[in-house]
Protein backbone atom coordinates (compact mmCIF):
# COMPACT_ATOMS: atom_id res chain seq x y z
CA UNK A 1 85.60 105.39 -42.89
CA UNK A 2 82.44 106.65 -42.55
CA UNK A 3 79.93 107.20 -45.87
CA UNK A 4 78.31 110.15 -44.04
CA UNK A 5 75.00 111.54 -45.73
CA UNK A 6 76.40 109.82 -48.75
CA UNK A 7 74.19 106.75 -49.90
CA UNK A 8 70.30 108.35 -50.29
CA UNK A 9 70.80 108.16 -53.87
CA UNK A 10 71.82 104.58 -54.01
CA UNK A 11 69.22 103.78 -51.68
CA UNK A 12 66.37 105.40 -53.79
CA UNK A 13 67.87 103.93 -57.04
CA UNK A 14 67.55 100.58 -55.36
CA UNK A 15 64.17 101.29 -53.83
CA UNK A 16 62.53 102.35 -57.49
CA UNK A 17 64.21 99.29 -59.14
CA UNK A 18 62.97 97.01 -56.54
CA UNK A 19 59.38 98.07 -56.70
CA UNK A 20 59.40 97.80 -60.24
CA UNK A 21 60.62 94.26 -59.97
CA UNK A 22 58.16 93.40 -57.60
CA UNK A 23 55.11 94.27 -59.75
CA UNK A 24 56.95 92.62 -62.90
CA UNK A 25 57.80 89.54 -60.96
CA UNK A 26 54.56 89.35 -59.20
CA UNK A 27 52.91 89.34 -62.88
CA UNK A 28 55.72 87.00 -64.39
CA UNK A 29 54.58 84.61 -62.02
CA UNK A 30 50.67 84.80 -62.43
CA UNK A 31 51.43 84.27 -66.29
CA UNK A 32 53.85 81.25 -66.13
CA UNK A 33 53.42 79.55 -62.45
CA UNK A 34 57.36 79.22 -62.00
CA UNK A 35 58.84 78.60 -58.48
CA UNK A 36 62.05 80.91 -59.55
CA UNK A 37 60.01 84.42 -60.62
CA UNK A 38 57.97 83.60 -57.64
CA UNK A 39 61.60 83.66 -55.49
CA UNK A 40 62.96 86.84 -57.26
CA UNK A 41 59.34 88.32 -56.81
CA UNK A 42 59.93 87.91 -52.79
CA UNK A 43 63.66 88.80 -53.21
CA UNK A 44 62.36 92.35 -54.72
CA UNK A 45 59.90 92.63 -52.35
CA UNK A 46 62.81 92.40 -49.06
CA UNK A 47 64.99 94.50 -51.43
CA UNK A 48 61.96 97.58 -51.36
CA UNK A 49 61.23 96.88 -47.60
CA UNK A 50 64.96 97.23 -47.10
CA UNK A 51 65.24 100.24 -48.54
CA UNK A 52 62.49 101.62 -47.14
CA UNK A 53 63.66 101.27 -43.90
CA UNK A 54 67.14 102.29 -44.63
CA UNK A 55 65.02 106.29 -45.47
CA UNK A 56 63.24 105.87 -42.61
CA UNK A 57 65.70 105.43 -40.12
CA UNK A 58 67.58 107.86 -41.43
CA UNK A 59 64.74 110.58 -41.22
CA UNK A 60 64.40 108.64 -37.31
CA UNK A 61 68.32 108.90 -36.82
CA UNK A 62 67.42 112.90 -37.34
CA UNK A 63 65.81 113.16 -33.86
CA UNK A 64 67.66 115.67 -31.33
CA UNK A 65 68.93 114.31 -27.89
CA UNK A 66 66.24 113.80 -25.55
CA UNK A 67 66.26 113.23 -21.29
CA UNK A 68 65.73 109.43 -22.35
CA UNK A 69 68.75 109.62 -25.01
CA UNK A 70 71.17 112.18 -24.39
CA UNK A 71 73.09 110.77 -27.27
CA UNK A 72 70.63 110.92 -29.71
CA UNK A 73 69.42 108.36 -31.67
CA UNK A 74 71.87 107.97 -34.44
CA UNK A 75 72.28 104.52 -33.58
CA UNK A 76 68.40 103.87 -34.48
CA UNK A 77 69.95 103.08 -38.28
CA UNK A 78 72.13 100.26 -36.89
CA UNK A 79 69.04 98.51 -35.35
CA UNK A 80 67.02 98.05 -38.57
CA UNK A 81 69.91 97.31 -40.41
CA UNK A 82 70.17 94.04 -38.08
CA UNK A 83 66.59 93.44 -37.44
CA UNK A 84 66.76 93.42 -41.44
CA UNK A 85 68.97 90.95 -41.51
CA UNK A 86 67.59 88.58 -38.92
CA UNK A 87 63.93 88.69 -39.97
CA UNK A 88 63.44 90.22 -42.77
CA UNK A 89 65.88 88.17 -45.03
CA UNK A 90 65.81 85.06 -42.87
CA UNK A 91 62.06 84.95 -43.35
CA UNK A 92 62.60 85.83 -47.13
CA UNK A 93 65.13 83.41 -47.51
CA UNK A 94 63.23 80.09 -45.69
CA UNK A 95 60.26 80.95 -47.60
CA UNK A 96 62.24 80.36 -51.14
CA UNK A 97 63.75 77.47 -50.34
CA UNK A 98 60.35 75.78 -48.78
CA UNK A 99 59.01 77.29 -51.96
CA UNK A 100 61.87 75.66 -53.80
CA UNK A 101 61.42 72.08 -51.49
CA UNK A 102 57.36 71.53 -52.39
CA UNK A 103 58.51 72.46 -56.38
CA UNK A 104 60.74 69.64 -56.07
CA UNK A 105 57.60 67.78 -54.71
CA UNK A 106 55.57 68.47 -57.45
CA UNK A 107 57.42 69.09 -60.38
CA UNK A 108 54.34 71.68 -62.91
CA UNK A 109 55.92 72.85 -65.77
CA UNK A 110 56.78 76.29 -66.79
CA UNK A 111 54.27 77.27 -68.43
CA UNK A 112 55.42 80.65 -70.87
CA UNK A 113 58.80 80.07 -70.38
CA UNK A 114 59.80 82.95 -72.51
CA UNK A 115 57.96 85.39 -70.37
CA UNK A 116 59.87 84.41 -67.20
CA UNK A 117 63.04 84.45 -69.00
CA UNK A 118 62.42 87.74 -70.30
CA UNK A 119 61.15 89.07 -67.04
CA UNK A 120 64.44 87.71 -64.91
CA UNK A 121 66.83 89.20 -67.69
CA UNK A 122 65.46 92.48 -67.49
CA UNK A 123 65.66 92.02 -63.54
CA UNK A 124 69.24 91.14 -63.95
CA UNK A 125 70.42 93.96 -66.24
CA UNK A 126 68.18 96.83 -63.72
CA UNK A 127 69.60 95.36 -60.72
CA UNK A 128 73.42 95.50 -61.93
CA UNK A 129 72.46 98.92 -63.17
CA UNK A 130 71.61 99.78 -59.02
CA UNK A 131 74.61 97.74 -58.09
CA UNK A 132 76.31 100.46 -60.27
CA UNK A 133 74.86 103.35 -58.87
CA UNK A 134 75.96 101.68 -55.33
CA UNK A 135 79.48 100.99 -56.65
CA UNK A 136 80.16 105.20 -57.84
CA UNK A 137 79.06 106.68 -54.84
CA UNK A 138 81.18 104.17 -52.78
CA UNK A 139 83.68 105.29 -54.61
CA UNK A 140 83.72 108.59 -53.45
CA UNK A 141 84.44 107.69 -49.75
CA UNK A 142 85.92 104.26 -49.79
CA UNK A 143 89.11 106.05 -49.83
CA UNK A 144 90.79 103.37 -51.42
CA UNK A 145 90.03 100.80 -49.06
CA UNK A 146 89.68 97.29 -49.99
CA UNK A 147 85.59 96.45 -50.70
CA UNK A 148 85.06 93.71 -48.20
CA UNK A 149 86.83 96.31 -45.75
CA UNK A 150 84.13 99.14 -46.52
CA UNK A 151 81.85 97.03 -45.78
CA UNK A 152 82.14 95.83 -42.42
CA UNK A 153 83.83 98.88 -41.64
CA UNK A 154 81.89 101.77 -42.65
CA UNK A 155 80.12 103.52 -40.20
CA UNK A 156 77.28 104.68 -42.49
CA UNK A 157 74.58 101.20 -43.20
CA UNK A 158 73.02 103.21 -46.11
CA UNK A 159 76.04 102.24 -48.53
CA UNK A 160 77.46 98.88 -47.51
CA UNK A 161 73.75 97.47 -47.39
CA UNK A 162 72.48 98.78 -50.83
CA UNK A 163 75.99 97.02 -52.23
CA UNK A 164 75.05 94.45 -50.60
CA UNK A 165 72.00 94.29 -51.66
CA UNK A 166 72.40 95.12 -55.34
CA UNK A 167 74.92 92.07 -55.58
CA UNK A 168 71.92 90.07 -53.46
CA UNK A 169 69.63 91.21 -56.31
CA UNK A 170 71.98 90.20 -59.04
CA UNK A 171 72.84 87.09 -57.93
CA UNK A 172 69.16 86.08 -56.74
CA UNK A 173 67.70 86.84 -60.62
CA UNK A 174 70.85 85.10 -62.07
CA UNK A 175 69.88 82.27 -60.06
CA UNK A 176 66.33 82.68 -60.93
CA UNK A 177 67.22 83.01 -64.60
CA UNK A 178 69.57 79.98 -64.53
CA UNK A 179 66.96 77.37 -63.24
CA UNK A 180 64.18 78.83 -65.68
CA UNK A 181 66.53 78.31 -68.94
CA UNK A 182 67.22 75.08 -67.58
CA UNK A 183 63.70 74.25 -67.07
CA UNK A 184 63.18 75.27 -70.45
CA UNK A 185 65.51 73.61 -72.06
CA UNK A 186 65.70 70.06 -70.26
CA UNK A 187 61.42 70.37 -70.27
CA UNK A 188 62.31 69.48 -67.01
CA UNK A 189 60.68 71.43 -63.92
CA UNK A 190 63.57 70.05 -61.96
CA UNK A 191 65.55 73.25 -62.50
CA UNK A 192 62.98 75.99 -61.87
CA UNK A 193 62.86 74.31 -57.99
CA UNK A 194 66.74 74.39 -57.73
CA UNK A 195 66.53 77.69 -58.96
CA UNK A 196 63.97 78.79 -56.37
CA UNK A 197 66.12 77.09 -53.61
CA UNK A 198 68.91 78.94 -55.27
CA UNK A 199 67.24 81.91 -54.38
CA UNK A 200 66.78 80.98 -50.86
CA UNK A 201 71.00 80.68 -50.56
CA UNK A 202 71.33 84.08 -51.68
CA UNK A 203 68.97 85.58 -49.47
CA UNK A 204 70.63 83.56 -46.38
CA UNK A 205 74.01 84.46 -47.31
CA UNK A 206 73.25 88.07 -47.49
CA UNK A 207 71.09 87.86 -44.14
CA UNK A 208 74.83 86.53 -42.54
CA UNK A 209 76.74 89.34 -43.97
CA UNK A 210 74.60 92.24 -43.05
CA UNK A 211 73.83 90.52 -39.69
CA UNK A 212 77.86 91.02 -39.35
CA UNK A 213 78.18 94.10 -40.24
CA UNK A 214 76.05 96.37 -38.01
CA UNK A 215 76.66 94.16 -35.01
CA UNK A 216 80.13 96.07 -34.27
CA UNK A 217 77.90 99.22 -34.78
CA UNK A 218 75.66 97.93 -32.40
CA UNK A 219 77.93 97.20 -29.93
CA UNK A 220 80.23 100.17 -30.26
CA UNK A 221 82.52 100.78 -33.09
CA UNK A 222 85.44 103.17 -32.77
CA UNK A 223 86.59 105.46 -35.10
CA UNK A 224 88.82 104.66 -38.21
CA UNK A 225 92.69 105.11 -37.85
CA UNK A 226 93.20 108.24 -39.74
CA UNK A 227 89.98 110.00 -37.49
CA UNK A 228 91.58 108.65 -34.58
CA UNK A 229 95.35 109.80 -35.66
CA UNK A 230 93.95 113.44 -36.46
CA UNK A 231 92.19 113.34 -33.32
CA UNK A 232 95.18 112.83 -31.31
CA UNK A 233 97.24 115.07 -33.24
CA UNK A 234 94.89 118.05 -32.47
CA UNK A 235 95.78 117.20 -28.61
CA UNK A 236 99.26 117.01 -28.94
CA UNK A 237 99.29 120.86 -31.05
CA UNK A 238 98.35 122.03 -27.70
CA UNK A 239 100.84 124.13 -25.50
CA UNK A 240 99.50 123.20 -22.69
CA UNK A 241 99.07 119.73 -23.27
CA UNK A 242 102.12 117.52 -21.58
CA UNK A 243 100.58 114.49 -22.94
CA UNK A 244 97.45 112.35 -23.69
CA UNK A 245 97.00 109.91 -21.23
CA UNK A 246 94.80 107.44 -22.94
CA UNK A 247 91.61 108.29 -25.34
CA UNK A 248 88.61 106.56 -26.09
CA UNK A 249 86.50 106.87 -29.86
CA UNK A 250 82.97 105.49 -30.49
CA UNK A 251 80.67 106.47 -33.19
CA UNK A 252 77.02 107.22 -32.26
CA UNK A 253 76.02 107.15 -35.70
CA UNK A 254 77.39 107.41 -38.72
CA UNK A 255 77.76 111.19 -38.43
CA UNK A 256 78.55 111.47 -34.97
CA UNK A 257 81.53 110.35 -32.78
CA UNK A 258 81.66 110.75 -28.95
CA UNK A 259 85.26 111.50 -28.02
CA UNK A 260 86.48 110.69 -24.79
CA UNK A 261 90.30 111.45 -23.19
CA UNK A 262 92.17 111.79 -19.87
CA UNK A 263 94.70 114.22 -20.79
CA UNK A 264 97.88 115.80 -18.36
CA UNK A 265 98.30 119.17 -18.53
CA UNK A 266 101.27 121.63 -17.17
CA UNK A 267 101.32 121.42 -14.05
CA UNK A 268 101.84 124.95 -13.15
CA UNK A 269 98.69 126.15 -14.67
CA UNK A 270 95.66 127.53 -12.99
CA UNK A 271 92.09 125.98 -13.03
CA UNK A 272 90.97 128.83 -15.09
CA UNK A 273 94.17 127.94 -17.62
CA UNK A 274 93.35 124.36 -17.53
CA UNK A 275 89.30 125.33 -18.47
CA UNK A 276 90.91 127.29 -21.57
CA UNK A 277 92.96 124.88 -23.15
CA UNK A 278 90.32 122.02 -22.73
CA UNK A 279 87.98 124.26 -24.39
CA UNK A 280 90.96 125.39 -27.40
CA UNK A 281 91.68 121.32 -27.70
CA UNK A 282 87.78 120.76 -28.22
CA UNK A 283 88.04 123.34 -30.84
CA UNK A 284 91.22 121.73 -32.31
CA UNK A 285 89.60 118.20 -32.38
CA UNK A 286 86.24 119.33 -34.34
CA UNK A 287 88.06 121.07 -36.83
CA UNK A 288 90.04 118.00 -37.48
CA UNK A 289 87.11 115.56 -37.12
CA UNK A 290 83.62 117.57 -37.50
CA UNK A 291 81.57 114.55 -36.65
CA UNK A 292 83.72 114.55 -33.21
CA UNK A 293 80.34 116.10 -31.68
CA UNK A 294 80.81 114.99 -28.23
CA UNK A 295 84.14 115.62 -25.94
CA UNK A 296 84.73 114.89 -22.77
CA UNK A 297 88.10 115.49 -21.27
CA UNK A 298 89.65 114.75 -17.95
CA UNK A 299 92.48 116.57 -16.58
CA UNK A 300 94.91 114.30 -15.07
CA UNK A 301 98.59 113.29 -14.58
CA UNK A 302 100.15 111.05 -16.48
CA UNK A 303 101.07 107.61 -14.76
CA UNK A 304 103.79 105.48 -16.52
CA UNK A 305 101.71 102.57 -15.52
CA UNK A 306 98.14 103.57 -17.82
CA UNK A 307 98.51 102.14 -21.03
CA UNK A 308 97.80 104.54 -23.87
CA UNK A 309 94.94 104.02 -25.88
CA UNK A 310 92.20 104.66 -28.84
């Protein structure tokens, strides 16, 4: 389930909406003094940091194999998708609610409470407009799966983290825009805090779930079940194949998968046969899977007592 190249447009959707919130939210604040613009402003601020580093490690993911990294570096995405997530938003997130905690402290009104309400509405409508742009080009590899699923498994962190970021950004404003109104409304400053520490939860609970779902990356995710079924079908095709032992899937990055198989062949054939059909089953399993980019296969006989495996 793997998103691929797909995602760049999501990601610079996000990027231009979140900049734009920044500098609105930054001014929303220097007009009215709220706690809550001050908590989206920061929230837009991680969203545009995020996304920046989404582009760049995908320009860094780019970079050929070197002596250092034979496999590349297409795991370089994976790694600032989690440092994201455990700085980045954590720091985000403990700054709101401290925010939030010294508001509650000192309780200074709202001062043009329209502004900030007009400021966090347009927020929310532009952020559920990125969300959107997220959602359609999900769509288009998803393949049905459930949304939760796509998320943590999706081998691509461009997609799953600008989802999960566009729902961060529209629940952090609706929280924002909540606590304002009720500021507003009650005259009581009360509600701007709890919306700033409202804030705060969002950016936490979005820190957890992106923390979760580029640690199986980092640690070693295998392909999906249909890759993996069309991968062992292209073995099995093979004349000279008398079975596949046991096989082993891992994805470098979110384009490339390293393949790896102990396979028993005829046993009448020569070396020179047995250097042929490794090479034809190589050729078999990249046509089925094109981001199988590295193969290694062993020639062996089959034991009744090795368990079969993907």
């Amino acid at each position: 389930m793997a998103a691929g190249g797909q995602g760049t447009g999501a990601v610079v959707t996000a990027l231009v909406v979140d900049v734009a919130l920044a500098a609105a939210t930054i001014t929303g604040f220097v007009l009215t003094g709220s706690g809550a613009v001050l908590a989206a402003a920061a929230l837009s601020i991680v969203g545009a940091i995020h996304q920046l580093l989404l582009l760049v490690a995908v320009r860094r993911a780019r970079r050929g194999a070197s002596e250092e990294h034979p496999f590349g570096y297409g795991r370089d995405r994976y790694y600032w998708g989690f440092a994201l997530a455990l700085v980045l938003l954590t720091v985000g997130a403990a700054a709101a609610v401290y925010e939030g905690i010294e508001r509650l402290r000192d309780l200074d009104p709202v001062e043009d409470a329209e502004v900030a309400i007009g400021v966090l509405a347009a927020g929310c409508v532009l952020q559920a407009l990125a969300l959107r742009t997220a959602v359609v080009q999900s769509n288009k590899v998803r393949d049905g799966a459930r949304w939760w699923r796509f998320v943590r498994r999706s081998t691509s962190p461009a997609l799953p983290a600008t989802l999960v970021g566009g729902v961060r950004g529209v629940l952090g404003f609706a929280a924002a825009l909540g606590g304002v109104i009720a500021a507003h409304l009650t005259e009581d400053a009360t509600w701007d805090a709890v919306g700033t520490i409202a804030v705060g939860a969002v950016l936490a609970l979005t820190a957890v779930v992106l923390a979760a779902e580029t640690k199986s990356l980092l640690i070693g995710q295998s392909a999906d079940r249909k890759a993996r079924e069309s991968i062992r079908s292209a073995f099995e095709i093979e004349p000279s194949v008398e079975r596949l032992v046991h096989m082993r899937t891992q994805h470098l990055g979110p384009d490339e998968l390293f393949v790896g198989a102990k396979v028993s062949f005829l046993g009448n054939l020569s070396v020179a046969e047995v250097a042929a059909a490794v090479s034809r089953v190589e050729d078999s399993v990249r046509r089925a899977v094109p981001e199988a980019r590295i193969i290694y296969i062993e020639p062996d006989v089959f034991a009744t007592d090795v368990p079969l495996d993907a």
